[in-house]
PDB file of N, CA and C in Angstrom:
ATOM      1  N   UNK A   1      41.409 126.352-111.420  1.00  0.00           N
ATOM      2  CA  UNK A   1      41.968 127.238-110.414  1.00  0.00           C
ATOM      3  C   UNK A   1      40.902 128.135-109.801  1.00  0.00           C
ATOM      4  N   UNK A   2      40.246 128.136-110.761  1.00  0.00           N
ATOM      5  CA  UNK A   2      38.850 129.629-110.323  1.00  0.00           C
ATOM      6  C   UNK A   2      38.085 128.518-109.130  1.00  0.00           C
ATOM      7  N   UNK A   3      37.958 127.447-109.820  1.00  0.00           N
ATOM      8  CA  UNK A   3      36.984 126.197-108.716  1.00  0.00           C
ATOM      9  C   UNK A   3      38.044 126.455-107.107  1.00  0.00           C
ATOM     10  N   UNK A   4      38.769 126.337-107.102  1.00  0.00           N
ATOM     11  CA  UNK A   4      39.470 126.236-106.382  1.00  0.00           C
ATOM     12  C   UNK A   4      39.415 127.484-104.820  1.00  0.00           C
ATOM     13  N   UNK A   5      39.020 128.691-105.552  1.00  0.00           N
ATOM     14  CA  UNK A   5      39.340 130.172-105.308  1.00  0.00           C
ATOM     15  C   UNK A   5      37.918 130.153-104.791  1.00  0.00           C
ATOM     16  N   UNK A   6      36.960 130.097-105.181  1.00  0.00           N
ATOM     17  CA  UNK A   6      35.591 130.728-105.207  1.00  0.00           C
ATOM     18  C   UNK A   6      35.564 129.323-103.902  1.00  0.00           C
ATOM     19  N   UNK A   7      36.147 127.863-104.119  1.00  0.00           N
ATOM     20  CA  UNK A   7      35.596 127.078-102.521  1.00  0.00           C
ATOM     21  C   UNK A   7      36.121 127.477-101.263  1.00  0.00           C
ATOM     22  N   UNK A   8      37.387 128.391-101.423  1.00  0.00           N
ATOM     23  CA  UNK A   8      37.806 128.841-100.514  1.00  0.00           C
ATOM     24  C   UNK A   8      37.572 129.860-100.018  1.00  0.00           C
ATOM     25  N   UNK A   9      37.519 130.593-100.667  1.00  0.00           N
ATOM     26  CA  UNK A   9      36.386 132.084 -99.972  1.00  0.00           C
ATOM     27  C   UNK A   9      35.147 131.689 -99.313  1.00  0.00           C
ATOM     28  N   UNK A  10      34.258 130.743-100.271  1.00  0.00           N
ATOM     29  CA  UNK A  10      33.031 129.685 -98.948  1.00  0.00           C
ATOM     30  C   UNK A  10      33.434 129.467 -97.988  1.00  0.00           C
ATOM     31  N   UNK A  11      34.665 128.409 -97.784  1.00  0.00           N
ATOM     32  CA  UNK A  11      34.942 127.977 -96.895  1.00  0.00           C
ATOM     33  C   UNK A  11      35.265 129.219 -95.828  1.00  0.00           C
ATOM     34  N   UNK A  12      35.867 130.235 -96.110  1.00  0.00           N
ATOM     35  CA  UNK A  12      36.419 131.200 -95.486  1.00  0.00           C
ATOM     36  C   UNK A  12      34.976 132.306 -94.609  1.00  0.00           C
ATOM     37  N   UNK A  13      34.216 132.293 -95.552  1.00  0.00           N
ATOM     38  CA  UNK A  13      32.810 132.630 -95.217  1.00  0.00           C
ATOM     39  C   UNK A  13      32.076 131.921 -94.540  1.00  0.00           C
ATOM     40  N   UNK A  14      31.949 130.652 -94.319  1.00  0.00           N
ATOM     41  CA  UNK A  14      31.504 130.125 -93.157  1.00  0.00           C
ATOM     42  C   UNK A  14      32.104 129.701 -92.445  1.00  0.00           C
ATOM     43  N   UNK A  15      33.660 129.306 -92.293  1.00  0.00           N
ATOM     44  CA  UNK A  15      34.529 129.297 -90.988  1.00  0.00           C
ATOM     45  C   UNK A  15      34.067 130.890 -90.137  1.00  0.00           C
ATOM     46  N   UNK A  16      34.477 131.769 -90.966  1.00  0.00           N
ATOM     47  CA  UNK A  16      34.556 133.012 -89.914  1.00  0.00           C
ATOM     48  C   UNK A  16      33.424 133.792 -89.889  1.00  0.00           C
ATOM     49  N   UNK A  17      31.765 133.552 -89.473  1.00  0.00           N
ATOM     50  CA  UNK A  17      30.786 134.183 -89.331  1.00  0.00           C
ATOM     51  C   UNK A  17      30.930 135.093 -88.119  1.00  0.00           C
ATOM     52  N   UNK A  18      30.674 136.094 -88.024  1.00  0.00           N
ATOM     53  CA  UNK A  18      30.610 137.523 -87.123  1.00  0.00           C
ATOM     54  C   UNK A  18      30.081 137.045 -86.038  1.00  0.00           C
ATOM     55  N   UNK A  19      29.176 136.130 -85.790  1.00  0.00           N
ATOM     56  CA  UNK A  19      28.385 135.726 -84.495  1.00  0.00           C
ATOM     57  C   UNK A  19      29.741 134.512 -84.087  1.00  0.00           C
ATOM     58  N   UNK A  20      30.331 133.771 -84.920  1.00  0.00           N
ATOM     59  CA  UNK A  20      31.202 133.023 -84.184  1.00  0.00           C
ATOM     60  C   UNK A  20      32.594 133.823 -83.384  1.00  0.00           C
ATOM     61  N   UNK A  21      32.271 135.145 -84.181  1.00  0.00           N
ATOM     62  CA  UNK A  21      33.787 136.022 -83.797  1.00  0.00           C
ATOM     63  C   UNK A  21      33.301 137.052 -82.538  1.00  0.00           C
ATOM     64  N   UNK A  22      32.149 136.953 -82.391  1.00  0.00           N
ATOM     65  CA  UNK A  22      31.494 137.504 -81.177  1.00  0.00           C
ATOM     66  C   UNK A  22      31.782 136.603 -79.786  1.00  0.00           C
ATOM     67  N   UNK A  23      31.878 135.169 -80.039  1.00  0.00           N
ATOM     68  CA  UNK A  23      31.593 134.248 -79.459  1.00  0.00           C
ATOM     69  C   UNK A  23      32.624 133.775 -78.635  1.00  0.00           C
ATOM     70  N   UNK A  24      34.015 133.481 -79.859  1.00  0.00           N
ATOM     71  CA  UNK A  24      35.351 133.778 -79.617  1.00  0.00           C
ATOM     72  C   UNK A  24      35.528 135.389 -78.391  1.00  0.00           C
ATOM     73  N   UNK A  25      35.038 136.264 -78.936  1.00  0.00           N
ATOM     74  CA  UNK A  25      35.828 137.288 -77.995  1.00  0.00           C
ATOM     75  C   UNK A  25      34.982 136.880 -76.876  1.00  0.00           C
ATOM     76  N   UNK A  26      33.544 136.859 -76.757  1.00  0.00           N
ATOM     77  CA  UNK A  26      33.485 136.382 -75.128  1.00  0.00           C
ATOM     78  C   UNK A  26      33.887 135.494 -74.377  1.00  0.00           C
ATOM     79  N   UNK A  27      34.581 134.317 -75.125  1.00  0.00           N
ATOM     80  CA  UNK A  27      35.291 133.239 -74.876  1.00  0.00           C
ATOM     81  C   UNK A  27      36.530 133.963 -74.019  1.00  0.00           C
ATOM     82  N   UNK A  28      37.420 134.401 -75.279  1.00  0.00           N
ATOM     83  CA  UNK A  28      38.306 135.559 -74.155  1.00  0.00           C
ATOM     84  C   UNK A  28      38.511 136.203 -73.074  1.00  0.00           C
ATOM     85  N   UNK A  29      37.319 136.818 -73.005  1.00  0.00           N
ATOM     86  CA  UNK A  29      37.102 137.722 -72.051  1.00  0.00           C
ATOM     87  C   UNK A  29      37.367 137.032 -70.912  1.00  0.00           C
ATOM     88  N   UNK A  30      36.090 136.023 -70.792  1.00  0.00           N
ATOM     89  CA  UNK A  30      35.867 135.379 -69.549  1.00  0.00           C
ATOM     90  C   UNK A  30      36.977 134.304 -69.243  1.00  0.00           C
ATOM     91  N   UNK A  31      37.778 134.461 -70.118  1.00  0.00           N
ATOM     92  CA  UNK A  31      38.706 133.509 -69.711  1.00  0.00           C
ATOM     93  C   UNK A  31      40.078 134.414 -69.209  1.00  0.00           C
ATOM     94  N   UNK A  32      39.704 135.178 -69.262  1.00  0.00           N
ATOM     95  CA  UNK A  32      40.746 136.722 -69.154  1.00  0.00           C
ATOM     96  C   UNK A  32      40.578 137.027 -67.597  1.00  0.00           C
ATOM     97  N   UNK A  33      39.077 137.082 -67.500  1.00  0.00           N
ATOM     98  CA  UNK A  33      38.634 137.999 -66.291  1.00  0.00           C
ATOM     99  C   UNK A  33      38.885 136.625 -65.322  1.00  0.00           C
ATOM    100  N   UNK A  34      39.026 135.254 -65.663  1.00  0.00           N
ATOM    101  CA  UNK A  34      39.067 134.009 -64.437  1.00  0.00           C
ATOM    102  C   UNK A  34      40.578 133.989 -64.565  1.00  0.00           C
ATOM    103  N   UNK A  35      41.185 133.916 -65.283  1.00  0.00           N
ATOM    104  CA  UNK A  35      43.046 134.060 -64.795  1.00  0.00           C
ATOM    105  C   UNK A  35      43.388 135.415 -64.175  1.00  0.00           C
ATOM    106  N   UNK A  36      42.622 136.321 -64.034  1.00  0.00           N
ATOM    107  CA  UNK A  36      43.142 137.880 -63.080  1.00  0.00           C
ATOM    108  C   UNK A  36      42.653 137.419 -61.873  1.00  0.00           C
ATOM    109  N   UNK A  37      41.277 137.142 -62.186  1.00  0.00           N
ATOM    110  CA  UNK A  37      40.116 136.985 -60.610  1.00  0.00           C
ATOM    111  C   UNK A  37      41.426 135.207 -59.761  1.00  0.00           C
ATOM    112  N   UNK A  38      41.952 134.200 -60.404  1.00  0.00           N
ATOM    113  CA  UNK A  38      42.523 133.670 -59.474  1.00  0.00           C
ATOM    114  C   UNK A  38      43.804 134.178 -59.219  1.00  0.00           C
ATOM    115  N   UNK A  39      44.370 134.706 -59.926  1.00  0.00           N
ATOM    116  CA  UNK A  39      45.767 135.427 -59.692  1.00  0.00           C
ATOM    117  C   UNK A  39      45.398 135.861 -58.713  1.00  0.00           C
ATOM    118  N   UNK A  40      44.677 137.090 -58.507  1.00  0.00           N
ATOM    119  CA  UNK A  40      44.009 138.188 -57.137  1.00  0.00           C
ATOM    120  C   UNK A  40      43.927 137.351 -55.839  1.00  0.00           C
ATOM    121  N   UNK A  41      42.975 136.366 -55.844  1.00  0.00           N
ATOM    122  CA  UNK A  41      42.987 135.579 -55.192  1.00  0.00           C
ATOM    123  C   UNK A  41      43.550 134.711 -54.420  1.00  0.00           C
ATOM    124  N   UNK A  42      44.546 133.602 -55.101  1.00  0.00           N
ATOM    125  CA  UNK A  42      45.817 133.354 -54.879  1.00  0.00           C
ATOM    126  C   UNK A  42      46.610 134.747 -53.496  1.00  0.00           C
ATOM    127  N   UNK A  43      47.071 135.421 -53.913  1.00  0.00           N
ATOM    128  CA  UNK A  43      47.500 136.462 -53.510  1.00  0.00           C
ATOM    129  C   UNK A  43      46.380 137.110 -52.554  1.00  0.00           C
ATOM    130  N   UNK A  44      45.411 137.161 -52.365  1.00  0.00           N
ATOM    131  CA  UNK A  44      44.576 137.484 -51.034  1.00  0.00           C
ATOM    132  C   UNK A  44      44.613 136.426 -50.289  1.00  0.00           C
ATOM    133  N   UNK A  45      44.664 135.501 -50.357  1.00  0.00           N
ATOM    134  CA  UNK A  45      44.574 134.355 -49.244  1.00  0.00           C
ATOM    135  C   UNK A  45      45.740 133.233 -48.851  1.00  0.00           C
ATOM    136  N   UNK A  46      46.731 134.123 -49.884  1.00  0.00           N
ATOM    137  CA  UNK A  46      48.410 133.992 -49.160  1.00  0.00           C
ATOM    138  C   UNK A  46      48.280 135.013 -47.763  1.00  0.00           C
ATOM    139  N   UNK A  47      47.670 136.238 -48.410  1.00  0.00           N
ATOM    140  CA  UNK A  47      47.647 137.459 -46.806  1.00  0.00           C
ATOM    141  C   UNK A  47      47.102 136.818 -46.032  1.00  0.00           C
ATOM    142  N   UNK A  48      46.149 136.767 -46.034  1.00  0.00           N
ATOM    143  CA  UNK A  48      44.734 136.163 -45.310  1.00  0.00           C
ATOM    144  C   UNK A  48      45.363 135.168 -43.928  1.00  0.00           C
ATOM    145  N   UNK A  49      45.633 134.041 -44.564  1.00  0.00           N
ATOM    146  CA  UNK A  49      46.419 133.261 -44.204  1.00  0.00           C
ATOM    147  C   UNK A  49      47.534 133.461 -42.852  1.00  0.00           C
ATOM    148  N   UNK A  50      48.806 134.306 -44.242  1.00  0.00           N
ATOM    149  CA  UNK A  50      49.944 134.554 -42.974  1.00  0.00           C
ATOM    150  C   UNK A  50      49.250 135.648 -42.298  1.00  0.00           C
ATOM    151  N   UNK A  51      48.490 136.381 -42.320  1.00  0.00           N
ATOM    152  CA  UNK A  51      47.866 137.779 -41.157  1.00  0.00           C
ATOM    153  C   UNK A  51      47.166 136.534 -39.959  1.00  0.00           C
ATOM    154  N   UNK A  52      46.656 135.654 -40.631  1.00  0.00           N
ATOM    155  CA  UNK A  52      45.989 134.725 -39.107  1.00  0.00           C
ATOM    156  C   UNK A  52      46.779 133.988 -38.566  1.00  0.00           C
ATOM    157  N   UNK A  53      48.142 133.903 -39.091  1.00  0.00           N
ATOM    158  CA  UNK A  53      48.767 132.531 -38.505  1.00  0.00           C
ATOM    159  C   UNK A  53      50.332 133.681 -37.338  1.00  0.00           C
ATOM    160  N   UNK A  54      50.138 135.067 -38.133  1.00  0.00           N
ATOM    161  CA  UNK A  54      50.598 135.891 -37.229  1.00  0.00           C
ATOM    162  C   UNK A  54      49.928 136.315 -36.024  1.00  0.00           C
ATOM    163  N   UNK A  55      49.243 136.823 -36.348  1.00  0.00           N
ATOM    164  CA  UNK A  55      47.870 136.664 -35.072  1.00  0.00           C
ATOM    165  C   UNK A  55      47.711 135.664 -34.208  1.00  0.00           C
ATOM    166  N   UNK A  56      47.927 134.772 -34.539  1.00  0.00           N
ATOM    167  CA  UNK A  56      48.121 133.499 -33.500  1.00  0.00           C
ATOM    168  C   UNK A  56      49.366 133.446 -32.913  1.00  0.00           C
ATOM    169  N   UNK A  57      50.403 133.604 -33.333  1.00  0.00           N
ATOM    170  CA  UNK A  57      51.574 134.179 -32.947  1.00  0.00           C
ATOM    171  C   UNK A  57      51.559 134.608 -31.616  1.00  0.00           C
ATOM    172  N   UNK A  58      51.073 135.967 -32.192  1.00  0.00           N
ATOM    173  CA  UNK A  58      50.971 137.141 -31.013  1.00  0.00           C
ATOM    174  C   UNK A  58      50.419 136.710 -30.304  1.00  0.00           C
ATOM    175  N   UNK A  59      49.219 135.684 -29.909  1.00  0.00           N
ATOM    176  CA  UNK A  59      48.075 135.711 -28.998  1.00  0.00           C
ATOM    177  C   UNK A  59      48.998 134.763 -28.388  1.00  0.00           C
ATOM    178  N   UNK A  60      49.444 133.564 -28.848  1.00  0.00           N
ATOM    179  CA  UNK A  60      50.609 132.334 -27.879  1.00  0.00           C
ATOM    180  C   UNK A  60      51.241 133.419 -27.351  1.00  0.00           C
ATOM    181  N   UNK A  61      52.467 134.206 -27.907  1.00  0.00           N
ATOM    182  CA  UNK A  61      53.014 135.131 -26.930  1.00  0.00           C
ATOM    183  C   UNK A  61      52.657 135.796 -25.927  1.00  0.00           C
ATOM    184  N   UNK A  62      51.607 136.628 -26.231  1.00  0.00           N
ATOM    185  CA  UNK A  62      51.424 137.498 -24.932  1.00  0.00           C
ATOM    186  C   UNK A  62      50.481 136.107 -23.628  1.00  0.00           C
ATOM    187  N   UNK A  63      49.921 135.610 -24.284  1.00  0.00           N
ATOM    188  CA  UNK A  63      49.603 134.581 -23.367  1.00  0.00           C
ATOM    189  C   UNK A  63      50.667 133.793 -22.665  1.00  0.00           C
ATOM    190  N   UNK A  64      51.872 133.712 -23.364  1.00  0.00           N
ATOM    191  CA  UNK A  64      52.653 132.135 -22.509  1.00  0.00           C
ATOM    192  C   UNK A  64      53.574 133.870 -21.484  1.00  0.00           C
ATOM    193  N   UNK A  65      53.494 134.864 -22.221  1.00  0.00           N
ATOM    194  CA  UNK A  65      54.191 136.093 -21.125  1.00  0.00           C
ATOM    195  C   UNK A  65      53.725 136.387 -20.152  1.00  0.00           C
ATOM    196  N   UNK A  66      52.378 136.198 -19.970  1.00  0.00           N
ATOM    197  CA  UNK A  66      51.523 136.881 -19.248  1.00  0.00           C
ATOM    198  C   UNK A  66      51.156 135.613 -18.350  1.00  0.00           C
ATOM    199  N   UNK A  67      51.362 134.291 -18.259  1.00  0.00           N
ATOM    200  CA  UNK A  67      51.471 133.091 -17.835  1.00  0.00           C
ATOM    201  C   UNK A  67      52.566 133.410 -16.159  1.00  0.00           C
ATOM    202  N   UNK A  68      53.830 133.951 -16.831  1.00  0.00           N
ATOM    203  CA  UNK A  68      55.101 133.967 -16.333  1.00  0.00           C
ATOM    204  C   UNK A  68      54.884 134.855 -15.587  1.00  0.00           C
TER     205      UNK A  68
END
């Protein structure tokens, strides 16, 4: 049982080294900061978008008015 105890704490000691748990959180991070940064995104160039396709709008209008 002791054999047993003492391979698993090894094992436990080199699964979870401090530089791999460093590694993991920057893993996170940047995977954190690229699902906000396209969310944001997404959502700026939905505006983007309908603000130019309104704008075009307006410009056919006053043009086909100003035609007449």
């Amino acid at each position: 049982m002791t054999y047993i105890c003492n391979h698993f704490q090894k094992l436990l000691i080199i699964m979870f080294d401090f530089s791999q748990y460093l590694g993991f959180l920057l893993f996170l991070t940047i995977l954190t900061m690229g699902f906000w940064l396209m969310f944001f995104l997404i959502g700026f160039v939905q505006y983007w978008v309908g603000g130019a396709l309104w704008e075009m709008y307006k410009e056919r209008k006053a043009k086909k008015s100003q035609s007449e």
